[in-house]
Protein backbone atom coordinates (compact mmCIF):
# COMPACT_ATOMS: atom_id res chain seq x y z
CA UNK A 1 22.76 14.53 28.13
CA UNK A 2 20.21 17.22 26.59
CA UNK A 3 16.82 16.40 27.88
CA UNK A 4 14.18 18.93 28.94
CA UNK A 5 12.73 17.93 31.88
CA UNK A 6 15.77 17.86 34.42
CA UNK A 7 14.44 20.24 37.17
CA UNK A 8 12.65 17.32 39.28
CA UNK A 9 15.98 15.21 39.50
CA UNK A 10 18.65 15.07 41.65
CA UNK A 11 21.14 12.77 39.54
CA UNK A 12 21.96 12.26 36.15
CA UNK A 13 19.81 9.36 34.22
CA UNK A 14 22.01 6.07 34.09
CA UNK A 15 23.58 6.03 30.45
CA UNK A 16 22.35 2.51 29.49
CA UNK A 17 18.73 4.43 30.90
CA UNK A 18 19.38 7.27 29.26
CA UNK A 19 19.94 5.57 25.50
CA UNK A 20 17.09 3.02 25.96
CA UNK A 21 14.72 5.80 26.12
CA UNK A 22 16.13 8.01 24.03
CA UNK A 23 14.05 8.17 20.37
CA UNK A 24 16.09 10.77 18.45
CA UNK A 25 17.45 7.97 16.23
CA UNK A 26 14.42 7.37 14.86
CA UNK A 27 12.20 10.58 15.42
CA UNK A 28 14.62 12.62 13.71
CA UNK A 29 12.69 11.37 10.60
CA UNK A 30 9.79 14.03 11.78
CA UNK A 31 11.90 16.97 11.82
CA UNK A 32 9.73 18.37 9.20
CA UNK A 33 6.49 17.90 10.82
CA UNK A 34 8.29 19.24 14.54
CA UNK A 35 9.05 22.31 13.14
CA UNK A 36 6.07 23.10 11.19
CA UNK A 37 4.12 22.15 13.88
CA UNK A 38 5.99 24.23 16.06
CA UNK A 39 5.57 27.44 13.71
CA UNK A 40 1.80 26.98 14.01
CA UNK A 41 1.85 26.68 17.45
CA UNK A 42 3.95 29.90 18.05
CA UNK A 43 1.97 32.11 15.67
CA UNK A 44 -1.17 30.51 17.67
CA UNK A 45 0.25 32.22 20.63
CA UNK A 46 1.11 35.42 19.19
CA UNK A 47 -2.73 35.45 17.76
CA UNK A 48 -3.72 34.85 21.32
CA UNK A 49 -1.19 37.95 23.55
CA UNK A 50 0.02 34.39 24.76
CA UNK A 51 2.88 35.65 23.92
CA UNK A 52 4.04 39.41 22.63
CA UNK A 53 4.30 39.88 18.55
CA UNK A 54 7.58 39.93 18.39
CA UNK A 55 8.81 37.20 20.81
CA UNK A 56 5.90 35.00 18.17
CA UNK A 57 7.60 36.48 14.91
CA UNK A 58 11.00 36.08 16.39
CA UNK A 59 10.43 32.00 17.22
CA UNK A 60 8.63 31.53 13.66
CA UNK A 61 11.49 33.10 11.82
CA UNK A 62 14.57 31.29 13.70
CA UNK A 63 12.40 27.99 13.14
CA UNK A 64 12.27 28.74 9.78
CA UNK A 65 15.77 29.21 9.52
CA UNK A 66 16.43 26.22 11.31
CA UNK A 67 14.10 23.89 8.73
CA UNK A 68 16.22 25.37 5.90
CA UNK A 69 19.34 24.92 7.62
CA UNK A 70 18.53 21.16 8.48
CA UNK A 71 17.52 20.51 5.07
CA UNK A 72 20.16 22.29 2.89
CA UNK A 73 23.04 20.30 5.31
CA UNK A 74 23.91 23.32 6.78
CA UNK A 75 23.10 21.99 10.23
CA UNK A 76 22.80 18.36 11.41
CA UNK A 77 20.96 16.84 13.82
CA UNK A 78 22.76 15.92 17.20
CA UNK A 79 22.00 12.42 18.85
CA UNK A 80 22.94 13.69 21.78
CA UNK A 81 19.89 14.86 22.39
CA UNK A 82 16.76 12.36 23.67
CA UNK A 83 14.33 12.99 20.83
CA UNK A 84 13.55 15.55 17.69
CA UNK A 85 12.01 18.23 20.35
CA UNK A 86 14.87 18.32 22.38
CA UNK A 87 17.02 18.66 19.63
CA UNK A 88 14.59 21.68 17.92
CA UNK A 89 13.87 23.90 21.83
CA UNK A 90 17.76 23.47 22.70
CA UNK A 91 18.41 25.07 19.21
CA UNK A 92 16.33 27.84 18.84
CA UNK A 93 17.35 28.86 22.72
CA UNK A 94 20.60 28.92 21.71
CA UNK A 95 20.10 31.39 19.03
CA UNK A 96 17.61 33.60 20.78
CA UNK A 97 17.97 32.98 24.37
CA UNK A 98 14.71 33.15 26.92
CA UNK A 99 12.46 33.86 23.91
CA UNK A 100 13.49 30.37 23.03
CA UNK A 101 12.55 28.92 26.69
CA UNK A 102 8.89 30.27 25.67
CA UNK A 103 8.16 28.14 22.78
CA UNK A 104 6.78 24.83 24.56
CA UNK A 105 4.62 27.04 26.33
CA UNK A 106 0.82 25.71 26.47
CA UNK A 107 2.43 22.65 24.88
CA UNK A 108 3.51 19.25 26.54
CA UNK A 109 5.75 16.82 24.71
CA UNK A 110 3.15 14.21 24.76
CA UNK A 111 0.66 16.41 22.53
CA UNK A 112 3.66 17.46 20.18
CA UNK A 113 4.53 14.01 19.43
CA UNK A 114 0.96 13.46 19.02
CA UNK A 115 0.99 16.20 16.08
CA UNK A 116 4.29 15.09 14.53
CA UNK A 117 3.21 11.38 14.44
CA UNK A 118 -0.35 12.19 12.93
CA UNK A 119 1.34 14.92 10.25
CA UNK A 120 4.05 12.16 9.22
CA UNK A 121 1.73 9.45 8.50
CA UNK A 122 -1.03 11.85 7.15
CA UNK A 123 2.13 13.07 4.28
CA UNK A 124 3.31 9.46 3.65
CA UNK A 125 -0.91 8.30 3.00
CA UNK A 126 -0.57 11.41 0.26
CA UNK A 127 2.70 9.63 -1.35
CA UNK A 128 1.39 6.18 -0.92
CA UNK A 129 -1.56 6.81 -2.84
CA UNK A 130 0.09 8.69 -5.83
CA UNK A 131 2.79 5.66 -5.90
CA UNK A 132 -0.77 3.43 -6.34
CA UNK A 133 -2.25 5.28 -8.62
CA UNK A 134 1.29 5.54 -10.79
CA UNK A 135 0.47 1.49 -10.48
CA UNK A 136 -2.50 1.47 -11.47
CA UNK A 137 -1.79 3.60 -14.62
CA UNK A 138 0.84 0.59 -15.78
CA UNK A 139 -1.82 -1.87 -14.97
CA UNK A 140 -4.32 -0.06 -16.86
CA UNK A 141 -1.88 0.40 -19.92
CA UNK A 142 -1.22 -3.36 -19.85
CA UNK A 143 -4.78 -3.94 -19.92
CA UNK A 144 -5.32 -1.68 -22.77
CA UNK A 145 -2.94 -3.56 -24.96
CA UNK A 146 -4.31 -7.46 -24.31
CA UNK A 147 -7.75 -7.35 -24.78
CA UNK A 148 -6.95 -10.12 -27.25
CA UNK A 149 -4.36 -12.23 -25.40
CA UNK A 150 -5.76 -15.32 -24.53
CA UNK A 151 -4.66 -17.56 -21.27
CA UNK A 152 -5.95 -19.91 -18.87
CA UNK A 153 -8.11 -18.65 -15.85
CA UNK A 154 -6.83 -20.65 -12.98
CA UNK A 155 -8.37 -22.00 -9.30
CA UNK A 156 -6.33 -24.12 -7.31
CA UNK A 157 -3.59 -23.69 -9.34
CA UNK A 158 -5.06 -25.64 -12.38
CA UNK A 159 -6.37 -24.68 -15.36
CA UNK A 160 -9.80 -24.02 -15.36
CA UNK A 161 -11.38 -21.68 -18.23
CA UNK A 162 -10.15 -19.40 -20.79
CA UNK A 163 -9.91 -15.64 -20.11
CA UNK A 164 -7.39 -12.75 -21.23
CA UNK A 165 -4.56 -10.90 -19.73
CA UNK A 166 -6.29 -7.90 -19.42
CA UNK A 167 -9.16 -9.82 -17.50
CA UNK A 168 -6.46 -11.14 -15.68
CA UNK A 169 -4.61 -7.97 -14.64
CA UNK A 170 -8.39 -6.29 -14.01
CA UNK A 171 -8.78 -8.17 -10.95
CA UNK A 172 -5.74 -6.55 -9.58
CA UNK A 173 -6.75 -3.34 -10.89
CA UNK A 174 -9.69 -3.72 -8.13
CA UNK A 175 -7.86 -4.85 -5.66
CA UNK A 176 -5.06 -1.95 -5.95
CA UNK A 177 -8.55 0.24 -6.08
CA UNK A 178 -9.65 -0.68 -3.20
CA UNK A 179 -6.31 -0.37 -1.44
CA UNK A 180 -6.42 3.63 -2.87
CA UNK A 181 -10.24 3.94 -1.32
CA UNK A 182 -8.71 2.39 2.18
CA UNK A 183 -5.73 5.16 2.36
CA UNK A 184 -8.48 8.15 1.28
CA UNK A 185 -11.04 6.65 4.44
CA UNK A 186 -8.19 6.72 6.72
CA UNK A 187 -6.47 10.21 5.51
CA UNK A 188 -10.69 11.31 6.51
CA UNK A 189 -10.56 9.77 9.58
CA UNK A 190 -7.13 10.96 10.94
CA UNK A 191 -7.32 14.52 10.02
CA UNK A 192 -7.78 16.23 13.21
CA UNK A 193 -5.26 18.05 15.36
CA UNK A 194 -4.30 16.95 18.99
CA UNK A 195 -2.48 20.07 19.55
CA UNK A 196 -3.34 21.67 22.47
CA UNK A 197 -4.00 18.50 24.52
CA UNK A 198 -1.35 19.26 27.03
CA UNK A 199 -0.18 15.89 28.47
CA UNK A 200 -3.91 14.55 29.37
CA UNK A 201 -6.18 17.53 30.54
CA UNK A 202 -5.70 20.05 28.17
CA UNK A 203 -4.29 23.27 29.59
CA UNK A 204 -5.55 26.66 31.38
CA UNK A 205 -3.69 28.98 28.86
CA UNK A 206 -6.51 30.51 25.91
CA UNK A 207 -5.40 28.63 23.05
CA UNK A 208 -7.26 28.56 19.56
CA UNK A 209 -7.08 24.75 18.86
CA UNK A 210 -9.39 25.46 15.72
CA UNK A 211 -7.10 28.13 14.10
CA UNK A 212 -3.78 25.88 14.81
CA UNK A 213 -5.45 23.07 13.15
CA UNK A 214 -6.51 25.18 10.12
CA UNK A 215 -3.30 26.40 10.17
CA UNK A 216 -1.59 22.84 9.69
CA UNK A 217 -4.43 21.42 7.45
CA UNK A 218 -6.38 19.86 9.33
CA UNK A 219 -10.13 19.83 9.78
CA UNK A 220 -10.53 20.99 12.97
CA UNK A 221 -8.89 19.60 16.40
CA UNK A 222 -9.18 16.48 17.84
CA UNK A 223 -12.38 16.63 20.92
CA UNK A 224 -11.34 15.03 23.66
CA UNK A 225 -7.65 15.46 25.29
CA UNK A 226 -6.91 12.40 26.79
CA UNK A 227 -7.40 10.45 23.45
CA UNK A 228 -5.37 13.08 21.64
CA UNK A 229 -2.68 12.15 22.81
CA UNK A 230 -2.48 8.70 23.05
CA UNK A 231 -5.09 7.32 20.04
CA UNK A 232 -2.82 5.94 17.30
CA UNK A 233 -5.38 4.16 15.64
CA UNK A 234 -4.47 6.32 12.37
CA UNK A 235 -0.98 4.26 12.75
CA UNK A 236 -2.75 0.74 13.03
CA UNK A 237 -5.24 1.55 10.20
CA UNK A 238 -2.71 2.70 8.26
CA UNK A 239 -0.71 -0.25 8.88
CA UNK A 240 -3.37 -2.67 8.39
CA UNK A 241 -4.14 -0.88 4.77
CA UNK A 242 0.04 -1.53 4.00
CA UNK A 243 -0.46 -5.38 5.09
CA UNK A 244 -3.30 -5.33 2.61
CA UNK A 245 -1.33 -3.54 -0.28
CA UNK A 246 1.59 -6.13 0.42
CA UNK A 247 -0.88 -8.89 0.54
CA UNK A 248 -2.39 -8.01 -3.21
CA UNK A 249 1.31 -7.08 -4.12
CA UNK A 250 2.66 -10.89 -3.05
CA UNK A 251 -0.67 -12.26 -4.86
CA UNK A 252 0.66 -10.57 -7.62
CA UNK A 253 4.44 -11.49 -7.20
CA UNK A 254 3.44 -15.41 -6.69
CA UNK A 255 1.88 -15.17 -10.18
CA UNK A 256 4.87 -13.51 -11.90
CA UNK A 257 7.03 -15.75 -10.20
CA UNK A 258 5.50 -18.89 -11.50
CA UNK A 259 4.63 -17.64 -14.91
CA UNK A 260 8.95 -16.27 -14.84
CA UNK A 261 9.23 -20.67 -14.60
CA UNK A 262 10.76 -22.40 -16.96
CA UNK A 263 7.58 -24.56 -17.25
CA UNK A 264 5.39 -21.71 -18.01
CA UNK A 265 7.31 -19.10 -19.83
CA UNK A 266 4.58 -16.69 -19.55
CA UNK A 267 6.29 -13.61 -19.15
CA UNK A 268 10.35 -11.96 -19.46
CA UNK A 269 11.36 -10.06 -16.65
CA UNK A 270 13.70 -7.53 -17.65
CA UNK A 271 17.10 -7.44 -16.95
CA UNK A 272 17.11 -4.62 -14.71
CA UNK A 273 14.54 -6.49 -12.43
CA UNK A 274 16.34 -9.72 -11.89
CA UNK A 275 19.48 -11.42 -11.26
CA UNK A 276 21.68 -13.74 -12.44
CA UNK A 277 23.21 -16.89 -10.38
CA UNK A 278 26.89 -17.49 -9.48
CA UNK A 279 27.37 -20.87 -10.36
CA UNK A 280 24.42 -21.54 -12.38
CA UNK A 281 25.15 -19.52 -16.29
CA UNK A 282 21.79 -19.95 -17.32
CA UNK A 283 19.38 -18.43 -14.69
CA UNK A 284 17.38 -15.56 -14.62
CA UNK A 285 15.41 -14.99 -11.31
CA UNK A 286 12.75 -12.97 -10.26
CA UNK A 287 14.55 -11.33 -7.41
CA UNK A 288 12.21 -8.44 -6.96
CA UNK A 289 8.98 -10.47 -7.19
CA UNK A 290 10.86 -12.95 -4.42
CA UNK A 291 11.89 -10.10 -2.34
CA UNK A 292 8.28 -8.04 -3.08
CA UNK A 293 6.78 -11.60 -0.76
CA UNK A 294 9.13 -11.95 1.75
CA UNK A 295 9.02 -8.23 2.90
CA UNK A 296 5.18 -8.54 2.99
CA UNK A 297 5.75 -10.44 6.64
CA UNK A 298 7.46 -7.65 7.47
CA UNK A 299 5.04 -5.62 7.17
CA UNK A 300 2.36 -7.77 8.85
CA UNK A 301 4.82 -8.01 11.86
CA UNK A 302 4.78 -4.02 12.33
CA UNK A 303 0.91 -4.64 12.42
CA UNK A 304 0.97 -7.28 14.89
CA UNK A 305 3.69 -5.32 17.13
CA UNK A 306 1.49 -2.10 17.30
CA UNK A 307 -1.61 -3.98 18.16
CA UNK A 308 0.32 -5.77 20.59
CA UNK A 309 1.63 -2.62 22.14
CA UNK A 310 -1.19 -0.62 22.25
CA UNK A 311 -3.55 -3.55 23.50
CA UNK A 312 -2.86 -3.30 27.24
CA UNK A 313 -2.20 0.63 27.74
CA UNK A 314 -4.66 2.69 29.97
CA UNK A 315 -5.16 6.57 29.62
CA UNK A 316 -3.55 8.62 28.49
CA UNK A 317 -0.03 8.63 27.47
CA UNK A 318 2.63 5.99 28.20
CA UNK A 319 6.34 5.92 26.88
CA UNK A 320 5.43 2.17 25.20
CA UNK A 321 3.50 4.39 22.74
CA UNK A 322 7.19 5.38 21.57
CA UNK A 323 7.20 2.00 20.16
CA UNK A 324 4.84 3.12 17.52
CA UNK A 325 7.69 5.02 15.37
CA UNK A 326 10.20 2.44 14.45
CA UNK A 327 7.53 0.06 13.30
CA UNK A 328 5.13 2.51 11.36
CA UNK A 329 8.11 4.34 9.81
CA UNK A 330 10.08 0.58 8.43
CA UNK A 331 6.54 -0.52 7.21
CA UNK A 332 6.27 3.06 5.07
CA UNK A 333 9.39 3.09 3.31
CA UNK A 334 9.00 -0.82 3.05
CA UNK A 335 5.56 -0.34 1.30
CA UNK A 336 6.41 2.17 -0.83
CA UNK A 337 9.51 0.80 -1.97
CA UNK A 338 7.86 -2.37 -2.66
CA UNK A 339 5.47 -0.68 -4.59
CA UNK A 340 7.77 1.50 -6.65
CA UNK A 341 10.10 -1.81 -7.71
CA UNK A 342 7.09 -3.48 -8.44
CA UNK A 343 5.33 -0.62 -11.20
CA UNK A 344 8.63 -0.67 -12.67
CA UNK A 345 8.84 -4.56 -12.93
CA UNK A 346 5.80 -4.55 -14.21
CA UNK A 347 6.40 -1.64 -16.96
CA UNK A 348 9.31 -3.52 -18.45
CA UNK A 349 7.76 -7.03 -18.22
CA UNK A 350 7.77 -8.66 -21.86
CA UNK A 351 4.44 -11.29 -22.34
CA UNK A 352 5.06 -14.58 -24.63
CA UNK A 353 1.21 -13.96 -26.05
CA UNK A 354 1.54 -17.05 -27.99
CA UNK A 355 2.70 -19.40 -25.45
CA UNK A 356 -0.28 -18.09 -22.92
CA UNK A 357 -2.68 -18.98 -25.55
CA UNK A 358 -1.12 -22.25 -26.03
CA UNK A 359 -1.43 -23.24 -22.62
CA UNK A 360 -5.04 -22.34 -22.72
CA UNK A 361 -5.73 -24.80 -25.66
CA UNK A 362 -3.65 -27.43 -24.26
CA UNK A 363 -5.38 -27.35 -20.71
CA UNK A 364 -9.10 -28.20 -21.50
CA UNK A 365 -10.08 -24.96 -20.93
CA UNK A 366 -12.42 -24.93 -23.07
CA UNK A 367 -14.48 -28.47 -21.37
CA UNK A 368 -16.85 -26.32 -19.54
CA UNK A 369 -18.11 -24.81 -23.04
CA UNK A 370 -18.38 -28.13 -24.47
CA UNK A 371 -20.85 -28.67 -21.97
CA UNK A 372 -22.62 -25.75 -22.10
CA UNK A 373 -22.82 -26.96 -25.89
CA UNK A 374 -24.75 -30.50 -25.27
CA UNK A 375 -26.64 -28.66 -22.67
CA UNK A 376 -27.83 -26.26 -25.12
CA UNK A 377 -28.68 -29.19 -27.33
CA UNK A 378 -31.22 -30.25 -24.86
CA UNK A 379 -29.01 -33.03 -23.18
CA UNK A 380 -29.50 -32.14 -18.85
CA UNK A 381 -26.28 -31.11 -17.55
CA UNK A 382 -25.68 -33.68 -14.91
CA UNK A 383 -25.13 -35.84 -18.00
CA UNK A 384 -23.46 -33.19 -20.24
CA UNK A 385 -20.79 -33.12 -17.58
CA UNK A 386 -20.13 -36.83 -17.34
CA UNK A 387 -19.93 -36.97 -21.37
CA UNK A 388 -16.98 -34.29 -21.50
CA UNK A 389 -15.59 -35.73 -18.35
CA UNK A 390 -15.46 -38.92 -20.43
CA UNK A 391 -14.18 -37.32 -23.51
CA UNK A 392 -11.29 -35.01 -21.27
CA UNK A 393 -9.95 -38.56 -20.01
CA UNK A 394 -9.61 -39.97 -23.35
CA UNK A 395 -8.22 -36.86 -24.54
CA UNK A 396 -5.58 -37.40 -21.59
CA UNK A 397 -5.23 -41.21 -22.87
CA UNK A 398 -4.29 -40.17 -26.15
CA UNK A 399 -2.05 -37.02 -25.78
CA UNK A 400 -4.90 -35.00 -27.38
CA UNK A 401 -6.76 -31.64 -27.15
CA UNK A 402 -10.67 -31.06 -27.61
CA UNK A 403 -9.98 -29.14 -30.17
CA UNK A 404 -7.96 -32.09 -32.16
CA UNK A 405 -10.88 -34.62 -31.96
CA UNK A 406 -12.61 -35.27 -34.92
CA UNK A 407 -16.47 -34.69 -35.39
CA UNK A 408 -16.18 -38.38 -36.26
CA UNK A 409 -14.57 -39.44 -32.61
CA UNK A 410 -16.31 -36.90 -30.57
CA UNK A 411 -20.11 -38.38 -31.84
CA UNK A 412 -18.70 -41.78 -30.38
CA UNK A 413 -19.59 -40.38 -27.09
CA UNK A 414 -22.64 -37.85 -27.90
CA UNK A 415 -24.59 -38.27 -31.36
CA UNK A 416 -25.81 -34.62 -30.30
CA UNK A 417 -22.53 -33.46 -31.39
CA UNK A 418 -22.30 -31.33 -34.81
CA UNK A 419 -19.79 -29.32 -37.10
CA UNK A 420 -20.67 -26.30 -35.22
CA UNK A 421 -19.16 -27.88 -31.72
CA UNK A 422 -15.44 -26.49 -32.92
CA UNK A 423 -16.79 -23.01 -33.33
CA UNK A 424 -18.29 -22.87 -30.21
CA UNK A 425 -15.24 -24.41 -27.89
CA UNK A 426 -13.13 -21.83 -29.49
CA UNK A 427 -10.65 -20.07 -27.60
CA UNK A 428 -11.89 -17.21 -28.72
CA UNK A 429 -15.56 -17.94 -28.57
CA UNK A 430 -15.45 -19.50 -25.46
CA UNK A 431 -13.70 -15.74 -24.02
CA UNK A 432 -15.88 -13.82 -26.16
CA UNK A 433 -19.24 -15.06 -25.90
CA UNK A 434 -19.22 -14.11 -21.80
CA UNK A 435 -20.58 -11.09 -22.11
CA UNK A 436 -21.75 -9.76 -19.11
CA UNK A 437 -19.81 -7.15 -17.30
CA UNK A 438 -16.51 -8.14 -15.03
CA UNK A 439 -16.58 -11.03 -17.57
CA UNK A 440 -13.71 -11.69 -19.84
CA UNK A 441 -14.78 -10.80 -23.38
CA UNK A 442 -13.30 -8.01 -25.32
CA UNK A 443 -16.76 -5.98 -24.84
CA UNK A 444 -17.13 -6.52 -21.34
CA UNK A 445 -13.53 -5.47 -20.81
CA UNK A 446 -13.50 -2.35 -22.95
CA UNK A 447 -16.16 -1.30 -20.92
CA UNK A 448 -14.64 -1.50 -17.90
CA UNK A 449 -11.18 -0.41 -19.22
CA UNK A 450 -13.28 2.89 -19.93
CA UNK A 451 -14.58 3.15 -16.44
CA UNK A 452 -11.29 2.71 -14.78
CA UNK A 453 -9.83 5.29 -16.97
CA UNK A 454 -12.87 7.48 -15.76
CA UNK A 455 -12.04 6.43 -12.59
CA UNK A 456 -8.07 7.53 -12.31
CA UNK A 457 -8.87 10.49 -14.07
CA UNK A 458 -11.59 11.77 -11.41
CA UNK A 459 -10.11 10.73 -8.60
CA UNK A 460 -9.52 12.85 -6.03
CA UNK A 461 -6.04 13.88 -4.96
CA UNK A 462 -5.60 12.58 -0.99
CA UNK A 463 -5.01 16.01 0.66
């Protein structure tokens, strides 16, 4: 066993002991963030006669060398050892002896993890939010080119009033916006070092917190040791901003999924993003919509396991904070995968304009602007309701649209009716005449496509 903190013991750690608290299986993934932080730290020490000039260029080089080694394969990580820091210190004495015992010095395990944990998630909020923004680009594209395509706006599940695809896809171009503004807000918050927090109580060497934190990135360090090392509220935040993502992405998939149904026939998924049954010839199904929903509990569960964890756990440190790892690091590559599958569903998907536009006519989408029509007419709208209720239920009776009643049978129920009623319960007119902005028309929408272009094109880089 290769563990660091042996002296205090008189026996060996049990085996079955030794492997449930082991992390290296899973903390390996910060190897990255370990070393790097472990450069800063050294050349923190050498700044401060901590240590001598050389002994600080010496570790800094052979930590160099190992980063390169570990990621060109010329070195692997050993699970022999309890966690990533093991693995990193037992290395680098190897190579360069007692100048290798000196690089944990003014450093405890419990701030290092602290620093590798906060560096990992702060790099994966950078990738997250360039993976949203690539999905919000194919959104906005989509949007672009159906300003025109007419569909039925929906609440519970029914057709309720005309709108367009791009209207449509706008309101997930807010919520995917939002998501982006929740990842920059917690990349702000999180952006301090704990370095130099020792285990609890900080430590009586004369480190420069300030110039190791500028040295890694980050604004300044963290102000009070005891939370350094054991806040992860940057790891439930960030969670809780994944759940959301998933949330607007399974929103999103539900809708594909239905309009993929035979009964719909809204929109061809390509090829490449479904799958094909193996008894049934015919069938095409959305597997990566299907899959996009049933990984968003997933992700919810890593939320409600860290909050869970964490609830219960006084100051400072405690090893159920190791818990945090396995959790965060399957809800990352979850949401980001999810999110990747999705943009490129989405980029290939093929819309059946005409059959949208159908199913807009054919729902009595267009009832609520018949109203509006008697109402503007001068008939109150208590009562303008009740006549196109009336008229909707014969139109039921009779297999009929709005639209295919003649001046003749519509005056039957309202003498206020005219010539001009088709005109006005239009698809088209009834999308086009809403003009105000976040409303469906063509106008409003180009107005707003031109403000979310501003929008991705300002916005800042996270980091």
């Amino acid at each position: 066993m290769a563990q660091l903190w042996g002296g205090r013991f008189t026996k060996e750690t049990d085996q079955l002991v030794y492997a449930f608290n082991a992390s290296i299986s899973f903390d390996k993934k910060m190897y990255k963030q370990d070393i790097t932080g472990s450069m800063a730290h050294v050349k923190m020490l050498g700044k401060q006669g901590i240590l001598t000039e050389k002994e600080a260029k010496d570790l800094e080089d052979e930590l160099q060398n190992i980063l390169n080694e570990l990621e060109s394969g010329a070195i692997e990580i050993d699970d022999k050892y309890e966690d990533i820091h093991s693995f990193v210190e037992a290395t680098l004495i190897d190579r360069l002896g007692d100048t290798g015992k000196k690089l944990h010095t003014g450093r405890s395990r419990n701030d290092q993890v602290a620093l590798d944990m906060r560096m990992y998630v702060r790099s994966e909020v950078e990738q997250m939010d360039l993976l949203l923004k690539s999905l919000l680009e194919t959104i906005l594209r989509i949007m672009e080119e159906n300003t025109q395509t007419i569909m039925p706006g929906f609440t519970h599940l029914q057709k309720a009033q005309p709108i367009t695809l791009t209207h449509h896809f706008g309101a997930y171009f807010e919520m995917f916006k939002r998501d982006r503004q929740r990842l920059f807000d917690i990349y702000e918050r999180m952006n301090y070092c704990p370095l130099g927090s020792g285990a609890l109580a900080g430590t009586t060497y004369p480190l420069d917190r300030e110039y190791t934190a500028s040295l890694l990135g980050f604004k300044g360090p963290t102000l009070n040791s005891m939370d350094g090392v054991s806040d992860r509220d940057y790891a439930i935040e960030f969670l809780a901003a994944m759940a959301t993502i998933m949330m607007h992405l399974s929103r999103f998939s539900e809708e594909i999924i239905i309009w993929n149904s035979n009964e719909y026939r809204f929109v061809e998924i390509d090829d490449a993003y479904s799958t094909g049954s193996s008894i049934m010839p015919q069938k095409k199904n959305p597997d990566i919509a299907e899959l996009v929903r049933g990984k968003t509990g997933r992700v919810y569960g890593a939320l409600n396991s860290l909050l869970t964890t964490m609830k219960g756990i006084p100051l400072a440190y405690n090893k159920d904070m190791q818990e945090d790892k396995e959790l965060t690091f399957d809800a990352i590559d979850t949401t980001k995968g999810c999110i990747a599958l999705f943009d490129g569903m989405l980029s290939t998907m093929k819309f059946n304009k005409e059959r949208m536009r159908d199913s807009a006519n054919g729902g009595f989408t267009n009832a609520t602007d018949a109203a509006d029509y008697l109402v503007n007419h001068g008939v109150p709208f208590r009562d303008a309701h009740g006549i196109i209720g009336a008229i909707v239920l014969h139109c039921i009776e009779n297999n009929k649209a709005i639209d295919d009643m003649s001046l003749e049978e519509l005056k039957k129920f309202s003498d206020v009716f005219e010539e001009d009623i088709f005109d006005a319960i239009s698809m088209e007119t009834c999308v086009n005449k809403r003009l105000t902005i976040g409303a469906p028309s063509e106008q409003a929408m180009l107005k707003v496509i031109e403000a979310e272009k501003e929008y991705l094109a300002q916005s800042e880089k996270i980091g």
